[in-house]
C-alpha atoms as a PDB file:
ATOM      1  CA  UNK A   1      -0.494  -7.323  11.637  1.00  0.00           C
ATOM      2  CA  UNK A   2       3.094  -7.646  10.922  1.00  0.00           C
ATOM      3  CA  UNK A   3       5.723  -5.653  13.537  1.00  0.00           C
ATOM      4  CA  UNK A   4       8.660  -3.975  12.303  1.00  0.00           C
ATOM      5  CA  UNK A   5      11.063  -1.049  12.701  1.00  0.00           C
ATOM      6  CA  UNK A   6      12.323   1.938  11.129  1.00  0.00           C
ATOM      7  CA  UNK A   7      15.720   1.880   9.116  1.00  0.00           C
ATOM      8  CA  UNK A   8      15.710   5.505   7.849  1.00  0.00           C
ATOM      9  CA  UNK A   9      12.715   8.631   8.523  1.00  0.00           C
ATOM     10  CA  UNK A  10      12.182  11.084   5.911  1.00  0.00           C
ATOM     11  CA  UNK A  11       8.915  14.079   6.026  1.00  0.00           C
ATOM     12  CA  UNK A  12       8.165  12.034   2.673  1.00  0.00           C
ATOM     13  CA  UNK A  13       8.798   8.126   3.634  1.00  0.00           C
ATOM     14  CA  UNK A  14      10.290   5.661   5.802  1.00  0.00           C
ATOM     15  CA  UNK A  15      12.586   2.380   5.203  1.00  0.00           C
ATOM     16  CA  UNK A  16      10.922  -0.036   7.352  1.00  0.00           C
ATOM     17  CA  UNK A  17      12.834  -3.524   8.041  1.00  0.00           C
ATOM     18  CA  UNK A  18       9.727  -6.407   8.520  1.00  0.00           C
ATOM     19  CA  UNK A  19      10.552 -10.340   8.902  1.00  0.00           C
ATOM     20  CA  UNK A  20       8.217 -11.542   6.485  1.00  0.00           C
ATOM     21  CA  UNK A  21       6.661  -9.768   2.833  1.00  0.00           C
ATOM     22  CA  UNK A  22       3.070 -12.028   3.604  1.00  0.00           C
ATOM     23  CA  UNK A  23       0.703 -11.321   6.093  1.00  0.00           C
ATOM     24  CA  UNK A  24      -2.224 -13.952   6.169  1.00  0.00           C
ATOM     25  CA  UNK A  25      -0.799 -15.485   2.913  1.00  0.00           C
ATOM     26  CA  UNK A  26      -1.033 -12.082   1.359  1.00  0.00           C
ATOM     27  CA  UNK A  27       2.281 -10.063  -0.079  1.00  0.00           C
ATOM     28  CA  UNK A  28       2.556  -6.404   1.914  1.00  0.00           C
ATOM     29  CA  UNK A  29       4.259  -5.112  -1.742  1.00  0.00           C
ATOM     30  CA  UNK A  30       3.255  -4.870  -5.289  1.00  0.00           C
ATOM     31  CA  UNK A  31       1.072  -2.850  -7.339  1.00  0.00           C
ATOM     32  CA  UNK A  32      -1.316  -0.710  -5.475  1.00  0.00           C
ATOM     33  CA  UNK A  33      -0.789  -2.062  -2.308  1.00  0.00           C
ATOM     34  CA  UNK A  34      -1.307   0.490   1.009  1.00  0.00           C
ATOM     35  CA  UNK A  35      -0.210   0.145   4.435  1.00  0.00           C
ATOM     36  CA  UNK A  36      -1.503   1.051   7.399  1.00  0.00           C
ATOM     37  CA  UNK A  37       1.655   2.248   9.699  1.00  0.00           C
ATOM     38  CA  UNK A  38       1.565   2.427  13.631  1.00  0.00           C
ATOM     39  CA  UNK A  39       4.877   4.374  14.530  1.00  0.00           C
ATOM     40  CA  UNK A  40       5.745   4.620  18.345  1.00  0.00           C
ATOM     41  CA  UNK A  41       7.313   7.943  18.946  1.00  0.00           C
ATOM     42  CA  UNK A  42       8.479   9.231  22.789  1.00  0.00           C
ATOM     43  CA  UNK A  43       5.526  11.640  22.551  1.00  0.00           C
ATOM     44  CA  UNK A  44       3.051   8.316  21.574  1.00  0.00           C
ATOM     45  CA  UNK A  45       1.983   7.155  18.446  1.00  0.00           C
ATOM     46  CA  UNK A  46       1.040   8.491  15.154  1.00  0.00           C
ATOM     47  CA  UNK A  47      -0.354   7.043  12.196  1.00  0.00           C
ATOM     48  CA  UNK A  48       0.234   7.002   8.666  1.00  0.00           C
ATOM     49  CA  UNK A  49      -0.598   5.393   5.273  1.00  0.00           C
ATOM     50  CA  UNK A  50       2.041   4.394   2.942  1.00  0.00           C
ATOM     51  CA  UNK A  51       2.934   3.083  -0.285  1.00  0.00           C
ATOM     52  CA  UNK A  52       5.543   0.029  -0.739  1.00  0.00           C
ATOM     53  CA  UNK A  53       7.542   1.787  -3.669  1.00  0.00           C
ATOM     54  CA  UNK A  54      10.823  -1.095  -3.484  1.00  0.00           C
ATOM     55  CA  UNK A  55      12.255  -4.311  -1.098  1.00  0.00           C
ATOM     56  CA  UNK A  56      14.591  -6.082  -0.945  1.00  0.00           C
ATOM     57  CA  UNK A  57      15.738  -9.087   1.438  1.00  0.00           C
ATOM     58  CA  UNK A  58      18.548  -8.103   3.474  1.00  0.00           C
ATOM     59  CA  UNK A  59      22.056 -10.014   2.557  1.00  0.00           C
ATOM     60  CA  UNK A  60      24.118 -11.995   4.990  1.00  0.00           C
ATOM     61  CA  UNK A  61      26.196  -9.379   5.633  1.00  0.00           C
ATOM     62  CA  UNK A  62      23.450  -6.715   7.368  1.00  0.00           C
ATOM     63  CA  UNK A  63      23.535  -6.674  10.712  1.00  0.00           C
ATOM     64  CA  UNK A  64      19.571  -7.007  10.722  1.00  0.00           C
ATOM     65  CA  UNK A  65      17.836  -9.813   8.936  1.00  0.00           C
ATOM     66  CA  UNK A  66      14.283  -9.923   7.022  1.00  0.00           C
ATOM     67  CA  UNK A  67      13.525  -7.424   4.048  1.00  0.00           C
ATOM     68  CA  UNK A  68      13.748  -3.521   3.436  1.00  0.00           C
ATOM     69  CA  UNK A  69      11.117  -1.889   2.101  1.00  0.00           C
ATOM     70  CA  UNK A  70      11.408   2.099   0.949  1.00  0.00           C
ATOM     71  CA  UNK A  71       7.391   3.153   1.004  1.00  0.00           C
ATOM     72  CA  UNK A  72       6.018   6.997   0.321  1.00  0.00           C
ATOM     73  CA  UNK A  73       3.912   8.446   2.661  1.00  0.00           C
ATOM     74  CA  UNK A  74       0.716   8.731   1.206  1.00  0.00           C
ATOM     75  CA  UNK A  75      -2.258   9.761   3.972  1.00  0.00           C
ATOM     76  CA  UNK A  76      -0.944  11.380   7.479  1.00  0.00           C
ATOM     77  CA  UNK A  77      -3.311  13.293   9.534  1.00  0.00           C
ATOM     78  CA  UNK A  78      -2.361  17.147  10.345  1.00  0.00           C
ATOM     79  CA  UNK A  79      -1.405  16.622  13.754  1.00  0.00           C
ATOM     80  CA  UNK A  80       0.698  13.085  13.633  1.00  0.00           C
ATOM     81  CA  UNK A  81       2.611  15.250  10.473  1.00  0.00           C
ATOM     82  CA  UNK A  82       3.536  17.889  12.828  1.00  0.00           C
ATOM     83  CA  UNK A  83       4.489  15.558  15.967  1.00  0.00           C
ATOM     84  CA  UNK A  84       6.529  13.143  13.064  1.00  0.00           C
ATOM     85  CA  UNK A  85       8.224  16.598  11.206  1.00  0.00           C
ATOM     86  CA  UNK A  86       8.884  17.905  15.150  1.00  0.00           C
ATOM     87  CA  UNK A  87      10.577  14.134  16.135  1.00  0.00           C
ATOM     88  CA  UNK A  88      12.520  14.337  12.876  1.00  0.00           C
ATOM     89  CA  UNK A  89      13.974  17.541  13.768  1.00  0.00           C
ATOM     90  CA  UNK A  90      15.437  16.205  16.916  1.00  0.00           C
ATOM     91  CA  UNK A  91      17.326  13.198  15.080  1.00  0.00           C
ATOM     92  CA  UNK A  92      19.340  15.877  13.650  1.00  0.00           C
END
């Protein structure tokens, strides 16, 4: 398990800001790689499968450290895609 946060929501992906690319000696990017995404919204949690599709580790002059990653959303169940759309709406 590696924790994180959101950098940027889209219906289609997220940019998710992580410490570390390796959990358990194992990169979280690359070719064919999935992950398994726990978001904690006000209304609870939803989760979501997504794709790593670029990173990059964050410069000196972020304000956050650690690396970027932009990942697709690839599996969502029907309800946590309405809750995410509806949360989306209200960052608006």
């Amino acid at each position: 398990m590696l924790e994180g946060h959101t950098r940027d929501m889209r219906a289609t992906g997220l940019s998710l800001i992580v410490p570390d690319l390796k959990v358990c000696d194992q990169e979280i990017v690359g070719a064919d790689r999935v992950l398994h995404i726990v978001l904690e919204l006000p209304t609870g949690p939803i989760e979501m499968q997504v794709a790593p599709v670029r990173y990059e580790l964050l410069g000196a002059d972020e304000p956050e450290s650690g690396y970027l990653i932009g990942s697709r959303i690839t599996e969502i169940s029907d309800s946590d895609c309405v809750r995410f759309v509806k949360y989306l709406r209200t960052l608006r």
